[in-house]
Structures are given as C-alpha cells and as structure tokens.
N, C-alpha and C. Protein backbone atom coordinates (compact mmCIF):
# COMPACT_ATOMS: atom_id res chain seq x y z
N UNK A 1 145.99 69.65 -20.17
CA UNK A 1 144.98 68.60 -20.25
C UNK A 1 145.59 67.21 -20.20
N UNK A 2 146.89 67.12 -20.53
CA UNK A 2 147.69 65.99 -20.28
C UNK A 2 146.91 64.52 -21.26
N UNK A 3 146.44 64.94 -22.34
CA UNK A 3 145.96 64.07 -23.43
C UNK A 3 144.15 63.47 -22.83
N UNK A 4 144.03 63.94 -21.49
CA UNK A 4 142.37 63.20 -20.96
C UNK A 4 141.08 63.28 -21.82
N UNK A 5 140.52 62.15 -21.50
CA UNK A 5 139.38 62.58 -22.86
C UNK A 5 138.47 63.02 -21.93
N UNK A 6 137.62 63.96 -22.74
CA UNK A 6 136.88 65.30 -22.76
C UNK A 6 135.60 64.77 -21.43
N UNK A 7 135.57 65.31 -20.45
CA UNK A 7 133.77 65.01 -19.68
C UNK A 7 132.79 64.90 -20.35
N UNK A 8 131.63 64.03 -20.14
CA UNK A 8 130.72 64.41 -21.11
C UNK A 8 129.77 65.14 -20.35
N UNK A 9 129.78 65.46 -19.57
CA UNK A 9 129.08 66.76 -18.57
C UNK A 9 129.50 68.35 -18.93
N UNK A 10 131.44 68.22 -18.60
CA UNK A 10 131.29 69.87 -18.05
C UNK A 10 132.54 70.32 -19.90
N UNK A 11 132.49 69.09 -20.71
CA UNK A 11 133.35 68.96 -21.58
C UNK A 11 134.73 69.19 -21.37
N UNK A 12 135.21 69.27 -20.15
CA UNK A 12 136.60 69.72 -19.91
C UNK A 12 137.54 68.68 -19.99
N UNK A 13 138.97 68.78 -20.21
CA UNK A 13 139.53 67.88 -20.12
C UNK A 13 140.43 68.49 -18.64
N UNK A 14 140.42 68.51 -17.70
CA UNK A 14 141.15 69.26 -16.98
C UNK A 14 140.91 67.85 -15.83
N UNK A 15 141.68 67.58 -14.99
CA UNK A 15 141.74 66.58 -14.17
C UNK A 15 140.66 66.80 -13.26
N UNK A 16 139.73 65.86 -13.22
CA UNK A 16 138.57 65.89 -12.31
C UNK A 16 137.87 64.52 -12.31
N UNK A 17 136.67 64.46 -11.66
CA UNK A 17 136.40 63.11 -11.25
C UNK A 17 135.12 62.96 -12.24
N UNK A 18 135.34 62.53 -13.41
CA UNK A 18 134.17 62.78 -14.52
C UNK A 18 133.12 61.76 -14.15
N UNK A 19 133.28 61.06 -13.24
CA UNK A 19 131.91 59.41 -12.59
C UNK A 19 131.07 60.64 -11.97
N UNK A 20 132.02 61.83 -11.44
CA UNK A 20 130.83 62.33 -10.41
C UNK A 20 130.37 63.31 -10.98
N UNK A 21 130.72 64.20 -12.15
CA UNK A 21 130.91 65.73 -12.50
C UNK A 21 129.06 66.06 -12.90
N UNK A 22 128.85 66.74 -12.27
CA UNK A 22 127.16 67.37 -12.48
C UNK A 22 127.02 68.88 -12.67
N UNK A 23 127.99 69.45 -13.42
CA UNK A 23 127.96 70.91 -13.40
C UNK A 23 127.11 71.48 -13.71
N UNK A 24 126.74 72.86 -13.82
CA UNK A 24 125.86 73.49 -14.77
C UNK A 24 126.11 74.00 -15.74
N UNK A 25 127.95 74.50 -15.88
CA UNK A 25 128.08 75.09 -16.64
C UNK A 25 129.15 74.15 -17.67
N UNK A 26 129.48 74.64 -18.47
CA UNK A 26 130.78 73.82 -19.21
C UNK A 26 132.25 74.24 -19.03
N UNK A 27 133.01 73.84 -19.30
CA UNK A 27 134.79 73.88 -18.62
C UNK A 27 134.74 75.24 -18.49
N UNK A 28 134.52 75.62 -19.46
CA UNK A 28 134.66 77.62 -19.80
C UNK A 28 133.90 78.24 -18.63
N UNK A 29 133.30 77.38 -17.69
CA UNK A 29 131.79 78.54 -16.65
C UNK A 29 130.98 79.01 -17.33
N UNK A 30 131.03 79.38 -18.51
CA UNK A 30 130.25 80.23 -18.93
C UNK A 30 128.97 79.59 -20.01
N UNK A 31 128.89 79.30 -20.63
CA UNK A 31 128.85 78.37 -21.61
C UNK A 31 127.65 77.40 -20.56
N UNK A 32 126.34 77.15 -20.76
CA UNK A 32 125.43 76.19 -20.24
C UNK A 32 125.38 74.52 -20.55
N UNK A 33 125.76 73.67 -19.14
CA UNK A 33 125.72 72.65 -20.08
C UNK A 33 124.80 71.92 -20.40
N UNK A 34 124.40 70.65 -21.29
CA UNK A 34 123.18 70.03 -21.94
C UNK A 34 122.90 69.36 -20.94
N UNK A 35 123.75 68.45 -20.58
CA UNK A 35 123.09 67.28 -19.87
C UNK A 35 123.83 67.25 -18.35
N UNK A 36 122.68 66.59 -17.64
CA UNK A 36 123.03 65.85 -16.36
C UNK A 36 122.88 65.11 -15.82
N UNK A 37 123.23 64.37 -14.78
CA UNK A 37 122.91 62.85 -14.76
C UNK A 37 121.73 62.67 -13.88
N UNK A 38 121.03 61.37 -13.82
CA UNK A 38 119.51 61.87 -13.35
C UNK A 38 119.72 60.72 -11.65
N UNK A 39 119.20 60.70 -11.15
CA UNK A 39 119.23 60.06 -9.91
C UNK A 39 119.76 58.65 -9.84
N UNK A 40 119.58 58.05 -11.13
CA UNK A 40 119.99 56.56 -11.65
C UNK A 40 121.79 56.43 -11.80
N UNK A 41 122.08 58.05 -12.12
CA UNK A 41 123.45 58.53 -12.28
C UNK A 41 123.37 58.67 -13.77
N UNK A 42 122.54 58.11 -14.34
CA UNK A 42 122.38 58.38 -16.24
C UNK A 42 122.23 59.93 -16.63
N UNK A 43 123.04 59.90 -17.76
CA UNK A 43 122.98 61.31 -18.28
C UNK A 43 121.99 61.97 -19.03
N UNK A 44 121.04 62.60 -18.95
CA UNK A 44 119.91 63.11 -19.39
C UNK A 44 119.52 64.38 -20.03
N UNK A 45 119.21 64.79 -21.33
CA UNK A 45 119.13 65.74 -21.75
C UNK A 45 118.44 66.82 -21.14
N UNK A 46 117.89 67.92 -21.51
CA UNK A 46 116.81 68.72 -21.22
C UNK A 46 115.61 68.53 -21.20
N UNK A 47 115.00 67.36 -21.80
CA UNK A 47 113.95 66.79 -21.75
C UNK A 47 113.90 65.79 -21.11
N UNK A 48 114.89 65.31 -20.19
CA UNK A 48 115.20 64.57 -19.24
C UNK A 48 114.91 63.30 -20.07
N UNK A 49 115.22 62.92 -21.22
CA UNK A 49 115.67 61.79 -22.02
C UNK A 49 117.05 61.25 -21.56
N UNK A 50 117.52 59.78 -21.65
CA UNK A 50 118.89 59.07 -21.36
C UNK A 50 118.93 59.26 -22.73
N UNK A 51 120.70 59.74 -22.64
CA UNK A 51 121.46 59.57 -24.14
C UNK A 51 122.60 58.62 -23.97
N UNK A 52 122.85 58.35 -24.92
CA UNK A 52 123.77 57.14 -24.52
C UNK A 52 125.49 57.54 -24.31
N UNK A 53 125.84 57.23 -23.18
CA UNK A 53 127.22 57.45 -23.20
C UNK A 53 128.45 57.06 -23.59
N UNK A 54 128.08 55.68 -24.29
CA UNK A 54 129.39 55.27 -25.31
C UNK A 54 129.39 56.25 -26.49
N UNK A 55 128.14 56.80 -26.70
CA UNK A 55 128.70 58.05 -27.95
C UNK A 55 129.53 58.79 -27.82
N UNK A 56 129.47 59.16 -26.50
CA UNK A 56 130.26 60.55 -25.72
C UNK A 56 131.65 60.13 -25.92
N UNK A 57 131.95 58.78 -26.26
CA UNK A 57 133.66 58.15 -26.24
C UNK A 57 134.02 58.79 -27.39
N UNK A 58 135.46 58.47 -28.24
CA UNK A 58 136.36 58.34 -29.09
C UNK A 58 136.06 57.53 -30.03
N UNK A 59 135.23 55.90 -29.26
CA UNK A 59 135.32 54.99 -29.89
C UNK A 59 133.49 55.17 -30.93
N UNK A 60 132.84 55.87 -29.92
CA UNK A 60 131.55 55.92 -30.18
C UNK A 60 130.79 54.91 -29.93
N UNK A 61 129.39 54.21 -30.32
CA UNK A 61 128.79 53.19 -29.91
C UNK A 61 128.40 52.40 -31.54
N UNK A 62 128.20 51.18 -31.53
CA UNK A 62 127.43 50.30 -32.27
C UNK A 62 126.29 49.68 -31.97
N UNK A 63 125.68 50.22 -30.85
CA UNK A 63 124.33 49.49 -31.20
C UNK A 63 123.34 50.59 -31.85
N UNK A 64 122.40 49.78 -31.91
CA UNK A 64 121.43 50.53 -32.72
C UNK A 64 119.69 51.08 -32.10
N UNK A 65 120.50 52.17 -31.44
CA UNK A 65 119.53 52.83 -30.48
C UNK A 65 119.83 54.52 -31.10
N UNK A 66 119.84 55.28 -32.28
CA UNK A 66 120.41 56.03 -32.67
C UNK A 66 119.61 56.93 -32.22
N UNK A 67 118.23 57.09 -31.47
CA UNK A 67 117.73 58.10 -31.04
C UNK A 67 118.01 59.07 -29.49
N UNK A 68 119.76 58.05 -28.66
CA UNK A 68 119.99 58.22 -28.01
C UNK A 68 121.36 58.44 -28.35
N UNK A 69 121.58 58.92 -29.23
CA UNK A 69 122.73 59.40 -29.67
C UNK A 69 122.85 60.83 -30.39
N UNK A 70 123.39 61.37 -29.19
CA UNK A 70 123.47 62.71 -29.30
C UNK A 70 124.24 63.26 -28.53
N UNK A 71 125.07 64.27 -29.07
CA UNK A 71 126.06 64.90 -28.29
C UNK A 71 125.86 65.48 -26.94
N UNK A 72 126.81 65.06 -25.96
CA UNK A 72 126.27 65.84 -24.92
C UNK A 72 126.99 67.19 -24.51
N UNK A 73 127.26 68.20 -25.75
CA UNK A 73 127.87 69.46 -25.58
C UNK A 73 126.95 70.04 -26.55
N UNK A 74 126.81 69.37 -27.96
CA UNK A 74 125.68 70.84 -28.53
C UNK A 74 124.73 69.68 -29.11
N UNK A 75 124.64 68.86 -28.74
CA UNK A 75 123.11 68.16 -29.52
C UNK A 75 123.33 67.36 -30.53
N UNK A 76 124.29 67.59 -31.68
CA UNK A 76 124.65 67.04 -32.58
C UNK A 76 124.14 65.63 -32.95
N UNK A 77 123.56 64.88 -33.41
CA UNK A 77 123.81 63.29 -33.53
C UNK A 77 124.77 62.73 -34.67
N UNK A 78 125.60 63.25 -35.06
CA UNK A 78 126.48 63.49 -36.20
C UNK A 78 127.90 62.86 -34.85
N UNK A 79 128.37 63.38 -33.93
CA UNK A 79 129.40 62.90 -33.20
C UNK A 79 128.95 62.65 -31.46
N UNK A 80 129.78 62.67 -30.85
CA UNK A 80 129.96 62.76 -29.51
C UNK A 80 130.81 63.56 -28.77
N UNK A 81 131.01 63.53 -27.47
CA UNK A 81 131.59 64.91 -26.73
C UNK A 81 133.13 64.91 -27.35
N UNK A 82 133.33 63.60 -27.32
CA UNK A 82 135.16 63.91 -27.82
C UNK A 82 135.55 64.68 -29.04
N UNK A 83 133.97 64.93 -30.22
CA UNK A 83 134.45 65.60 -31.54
C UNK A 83 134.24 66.54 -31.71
N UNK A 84 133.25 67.13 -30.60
CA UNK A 84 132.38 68.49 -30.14
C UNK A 84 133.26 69.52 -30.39
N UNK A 85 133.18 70.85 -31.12
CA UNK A 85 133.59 72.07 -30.85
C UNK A 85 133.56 72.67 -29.53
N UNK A 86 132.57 72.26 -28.94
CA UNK A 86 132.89 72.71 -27.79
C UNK A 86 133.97 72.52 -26.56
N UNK A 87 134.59 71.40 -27.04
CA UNK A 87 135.21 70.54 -26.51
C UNK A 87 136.81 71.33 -25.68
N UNK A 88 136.86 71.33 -24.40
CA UNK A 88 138.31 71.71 -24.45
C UNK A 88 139.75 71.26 -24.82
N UNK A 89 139.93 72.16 -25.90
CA UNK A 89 141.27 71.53 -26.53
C UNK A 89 142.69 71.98 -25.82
C-alpha cells in the first residue's frame, strides 16, 4: 500500500486513480460498496444523498453540516473512510 490513504469509494489503498474510482465492490471484490459518485462527480450514498468528502480524510472536516458526515465504507458518523474497519490495511 506504500503508506496511500484509503479510497473513499473502493476503500483500497492499492495504487489507483481515486478522482475516478466508481466501483461496486470494495478493495476485497467482495464486500458491496456504499457510495458512488453521482454525475456532478459527488459521492452519494444509497439514497443518493451527497456526503461530505473531507470526512473521508485523516484530517476529517470542521464545518458544520454533520448530517453529511458519514462514512463512506460502513455508514458510521462516528469517523471517516481512513478509520473504517473496513479499510485496507
């Protein structure tokens, strides 16, 4: 993984082009993923809601839109993709 932080699409850290990544599944294949990005290129839950993608960082976000903050590997609003269990380590 060479230290990369995690997709917030396919959660992988494996060298790939994470601006473009629209998988279905997560790093593992197997494993379904939450979100995808919607025609705008924004990442969108299952209810085709925008979640916010500075959560998905390390750093996380500070503004105060907390209803768009939610993990985009299991839902969580507690972290983001980088703290995710699902996360490839």
């Amino acid at each position: 993984s060479d230290g990369l932080s995690a997709c917030a699409v396919c959660l992988g850290r494996h060298r790939h082009n994470v601006r473009e990544c629209n998988v279905s599944t997560l790093w593992n294949g197997t494993t379904p993923a939450r979100v995808s990005r919607n025609r705008d290129g924004k990442f969108v839950n299952s209810r085709h809601e925008v979640i916010c993608l500075a959560w998905q960082r390390a750093t996380g976000c500070s503004l105060n839109h907390s209803a768009r903050h939610e993990c985009s590997g299991c839902g969580s609003p507690n972290h983001g993709a980088q703290k995710c269990h699902l996360t490839q380590k």
